[in-house]
C-alpha atoms as a PDB file:
ATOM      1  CA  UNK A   1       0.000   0.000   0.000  1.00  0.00           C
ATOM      2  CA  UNK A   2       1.484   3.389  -1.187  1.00  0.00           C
ATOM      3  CA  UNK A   3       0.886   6.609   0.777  1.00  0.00           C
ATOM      4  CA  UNK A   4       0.427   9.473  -1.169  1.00  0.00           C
ATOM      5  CA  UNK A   5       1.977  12.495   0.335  1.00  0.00           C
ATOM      6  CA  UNK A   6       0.766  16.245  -0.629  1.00  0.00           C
ATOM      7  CA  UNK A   7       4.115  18.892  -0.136  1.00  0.00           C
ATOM      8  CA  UNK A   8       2.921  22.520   0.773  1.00  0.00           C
ATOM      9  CA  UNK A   9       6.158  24.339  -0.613  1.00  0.00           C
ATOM     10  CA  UNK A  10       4.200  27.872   0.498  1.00  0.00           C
ATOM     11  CA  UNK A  11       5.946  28.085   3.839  1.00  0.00           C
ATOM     12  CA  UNK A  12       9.053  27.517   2.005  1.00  0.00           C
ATOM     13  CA  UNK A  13       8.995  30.168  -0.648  1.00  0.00           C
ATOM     14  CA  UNK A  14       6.084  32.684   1.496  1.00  0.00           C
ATOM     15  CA  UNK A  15       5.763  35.320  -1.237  1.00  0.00           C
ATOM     16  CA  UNK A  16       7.801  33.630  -4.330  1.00  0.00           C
ATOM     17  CA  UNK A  17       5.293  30.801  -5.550  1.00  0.00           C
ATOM     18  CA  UNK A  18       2.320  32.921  -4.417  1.00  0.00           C
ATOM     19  CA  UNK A  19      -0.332  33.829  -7.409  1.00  0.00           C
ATOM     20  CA  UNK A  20      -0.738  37.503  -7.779  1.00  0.00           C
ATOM     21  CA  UNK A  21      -4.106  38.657  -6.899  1.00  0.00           C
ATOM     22  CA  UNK A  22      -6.234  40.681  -9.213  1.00  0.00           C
ATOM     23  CA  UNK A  23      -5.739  43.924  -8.508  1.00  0.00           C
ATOM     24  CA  UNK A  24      -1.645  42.663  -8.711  1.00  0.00           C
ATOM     25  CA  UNK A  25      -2.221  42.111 -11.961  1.00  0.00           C
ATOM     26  CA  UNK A  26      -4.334  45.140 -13.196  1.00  0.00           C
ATOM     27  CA  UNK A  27      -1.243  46.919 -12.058  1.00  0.00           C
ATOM     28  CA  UNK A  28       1.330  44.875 -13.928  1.00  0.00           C
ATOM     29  CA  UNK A  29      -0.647  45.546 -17.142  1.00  0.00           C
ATOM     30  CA  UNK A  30      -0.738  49.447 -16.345  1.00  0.00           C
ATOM     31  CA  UNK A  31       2.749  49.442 -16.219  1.00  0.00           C
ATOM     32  CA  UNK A  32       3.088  47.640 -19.561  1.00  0.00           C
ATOM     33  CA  UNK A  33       0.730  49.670 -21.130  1.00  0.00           C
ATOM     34  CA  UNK A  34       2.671  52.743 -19.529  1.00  0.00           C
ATOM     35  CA  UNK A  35       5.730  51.927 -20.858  1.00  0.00           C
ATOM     36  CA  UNK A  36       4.681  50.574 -24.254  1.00  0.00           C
ATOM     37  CA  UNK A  37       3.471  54.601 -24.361  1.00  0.00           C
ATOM     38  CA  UNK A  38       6.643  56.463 -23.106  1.00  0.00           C
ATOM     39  CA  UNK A  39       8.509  54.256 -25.848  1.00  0.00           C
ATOM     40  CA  UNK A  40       6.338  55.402 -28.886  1.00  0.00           C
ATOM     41  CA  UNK A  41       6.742  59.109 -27.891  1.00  0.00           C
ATOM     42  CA  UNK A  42      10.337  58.177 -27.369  1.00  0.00           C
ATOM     43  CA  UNK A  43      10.617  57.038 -30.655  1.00  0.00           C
ATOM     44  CA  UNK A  44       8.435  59.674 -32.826  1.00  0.00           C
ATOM     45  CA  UNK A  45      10.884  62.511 -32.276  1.00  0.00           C
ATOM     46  CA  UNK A  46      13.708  60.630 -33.012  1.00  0.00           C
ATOM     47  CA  UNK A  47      12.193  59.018 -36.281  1.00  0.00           C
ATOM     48  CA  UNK A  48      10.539  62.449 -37.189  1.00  0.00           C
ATOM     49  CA  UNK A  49      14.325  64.280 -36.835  1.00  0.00           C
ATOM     50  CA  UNK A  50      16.189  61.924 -39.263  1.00  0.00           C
ATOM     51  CA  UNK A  51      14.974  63.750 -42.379  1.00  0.00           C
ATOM     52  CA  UNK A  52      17.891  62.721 -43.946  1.00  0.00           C
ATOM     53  CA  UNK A  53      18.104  59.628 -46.127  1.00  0.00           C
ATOM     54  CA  UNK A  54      21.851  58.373 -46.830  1.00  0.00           C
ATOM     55  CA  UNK A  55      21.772  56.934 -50.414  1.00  0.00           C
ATOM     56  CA  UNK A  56      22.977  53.178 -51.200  1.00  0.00           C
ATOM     57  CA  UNK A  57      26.190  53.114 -52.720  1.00  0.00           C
ATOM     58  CA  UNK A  58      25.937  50.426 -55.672  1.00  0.00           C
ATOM     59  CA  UNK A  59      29.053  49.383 -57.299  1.00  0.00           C
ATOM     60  CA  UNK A  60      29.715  46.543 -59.968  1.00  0.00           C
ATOM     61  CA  UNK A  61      31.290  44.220 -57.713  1.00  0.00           C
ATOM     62  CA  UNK A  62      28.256  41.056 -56.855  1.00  0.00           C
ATOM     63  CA  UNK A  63      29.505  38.233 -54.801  1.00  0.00           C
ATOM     64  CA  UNK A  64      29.902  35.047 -56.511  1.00  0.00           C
ATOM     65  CA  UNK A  65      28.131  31.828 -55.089  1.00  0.00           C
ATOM     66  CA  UNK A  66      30.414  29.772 -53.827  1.00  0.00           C
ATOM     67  CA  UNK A  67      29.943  25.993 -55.310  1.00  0.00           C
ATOM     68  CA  UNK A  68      31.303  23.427 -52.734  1.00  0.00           C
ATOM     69  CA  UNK A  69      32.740  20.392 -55.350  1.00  0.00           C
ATOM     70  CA  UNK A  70      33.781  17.283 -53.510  1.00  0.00           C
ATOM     71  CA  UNK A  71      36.136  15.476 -54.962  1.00  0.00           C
ATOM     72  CA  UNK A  72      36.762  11.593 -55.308  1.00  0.00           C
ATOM     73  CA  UNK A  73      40.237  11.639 -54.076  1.00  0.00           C
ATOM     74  CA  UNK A  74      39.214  13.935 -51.221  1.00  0.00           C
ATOM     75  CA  UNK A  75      36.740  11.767 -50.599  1.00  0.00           C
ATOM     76  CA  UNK A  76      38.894   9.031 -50.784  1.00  0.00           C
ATOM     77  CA  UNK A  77      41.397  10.598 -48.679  1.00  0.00           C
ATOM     78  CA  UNK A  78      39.123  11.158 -45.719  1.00  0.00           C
ATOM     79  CA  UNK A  79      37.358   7.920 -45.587  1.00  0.00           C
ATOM     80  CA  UNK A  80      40.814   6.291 -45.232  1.00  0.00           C
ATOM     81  CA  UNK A  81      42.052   8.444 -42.352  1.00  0.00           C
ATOM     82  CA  UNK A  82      38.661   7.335 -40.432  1.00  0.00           C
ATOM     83  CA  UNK A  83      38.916   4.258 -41.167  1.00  0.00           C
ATOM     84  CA  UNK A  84      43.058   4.073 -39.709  1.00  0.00           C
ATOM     85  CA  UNK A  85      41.778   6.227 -36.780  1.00  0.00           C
ATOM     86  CA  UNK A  86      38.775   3.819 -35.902  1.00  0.00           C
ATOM     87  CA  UNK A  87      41.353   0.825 -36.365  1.00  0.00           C
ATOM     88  CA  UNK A  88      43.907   2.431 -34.264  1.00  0.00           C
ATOM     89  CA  UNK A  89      41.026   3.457 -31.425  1.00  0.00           C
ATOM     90  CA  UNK A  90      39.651  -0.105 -31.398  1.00  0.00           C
ATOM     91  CA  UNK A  91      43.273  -1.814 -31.494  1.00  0.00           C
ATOM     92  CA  UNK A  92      43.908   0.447 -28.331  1.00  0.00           C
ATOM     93  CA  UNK A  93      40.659  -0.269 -26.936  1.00  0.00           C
ATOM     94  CA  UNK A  94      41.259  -4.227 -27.261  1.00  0.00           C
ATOM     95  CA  UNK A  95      45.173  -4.268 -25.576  1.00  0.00           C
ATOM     96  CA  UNK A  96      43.704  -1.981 -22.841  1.00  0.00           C
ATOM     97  CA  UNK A  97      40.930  -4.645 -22.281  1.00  0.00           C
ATOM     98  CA  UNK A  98      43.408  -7.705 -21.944  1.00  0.00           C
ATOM     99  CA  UNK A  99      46.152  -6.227 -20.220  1.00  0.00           C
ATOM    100  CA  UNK A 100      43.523  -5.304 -17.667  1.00  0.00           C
ATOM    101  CA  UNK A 101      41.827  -8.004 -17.390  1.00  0.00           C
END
């Protein structure tokens, strides 16, 4: 037979895990609307003084794509150093595993 036990964590954390009451609340989203408002007069001066537009510089120069080619020998090439490194990793693996056993 199990015995369920309930944990009341709110006299360890009093005021941390507490909900926020209503009027809590009403006040938190005051405060974000406040501040959402200060921000967008903020910003319309500082939008509305920047009259002045810089123009793009364009010049000929476009970067080129760059096309990854793979070739066989570097293909080649890499498969055999993974396959000498597994070798050599296993090899070490197997002498560590009889001298210590």
């Amino acid at each position: 037979m199990t015995k369920i036990v309930k944990l009341d964590l709110m006299w360890y954390y009093p005021r941390v895990m507490a909900r926020k009451t209503k009027q809590e609340k009403i006040i938190a989203d005051l405060r974000k609307r406040l501040r959402a408002q200060e921000e967008k007069l903020t910003l319309a001066p500082k939008l509305s003084s920047k009259t002045k537009i810089k123009p793009e510089i364009k010049t000929g120069f476009q970067p080129v794509a760059k096309t990854l080619t793979l070739s066989p020998d570097l293909i080649k090439k890499d498969l055999i150093k993974t396959i000498l490194l597994s070798i050599v990793a296993i090899s070490l693996e197997l002498v560590l595993y009889l001298t210590w056993r």
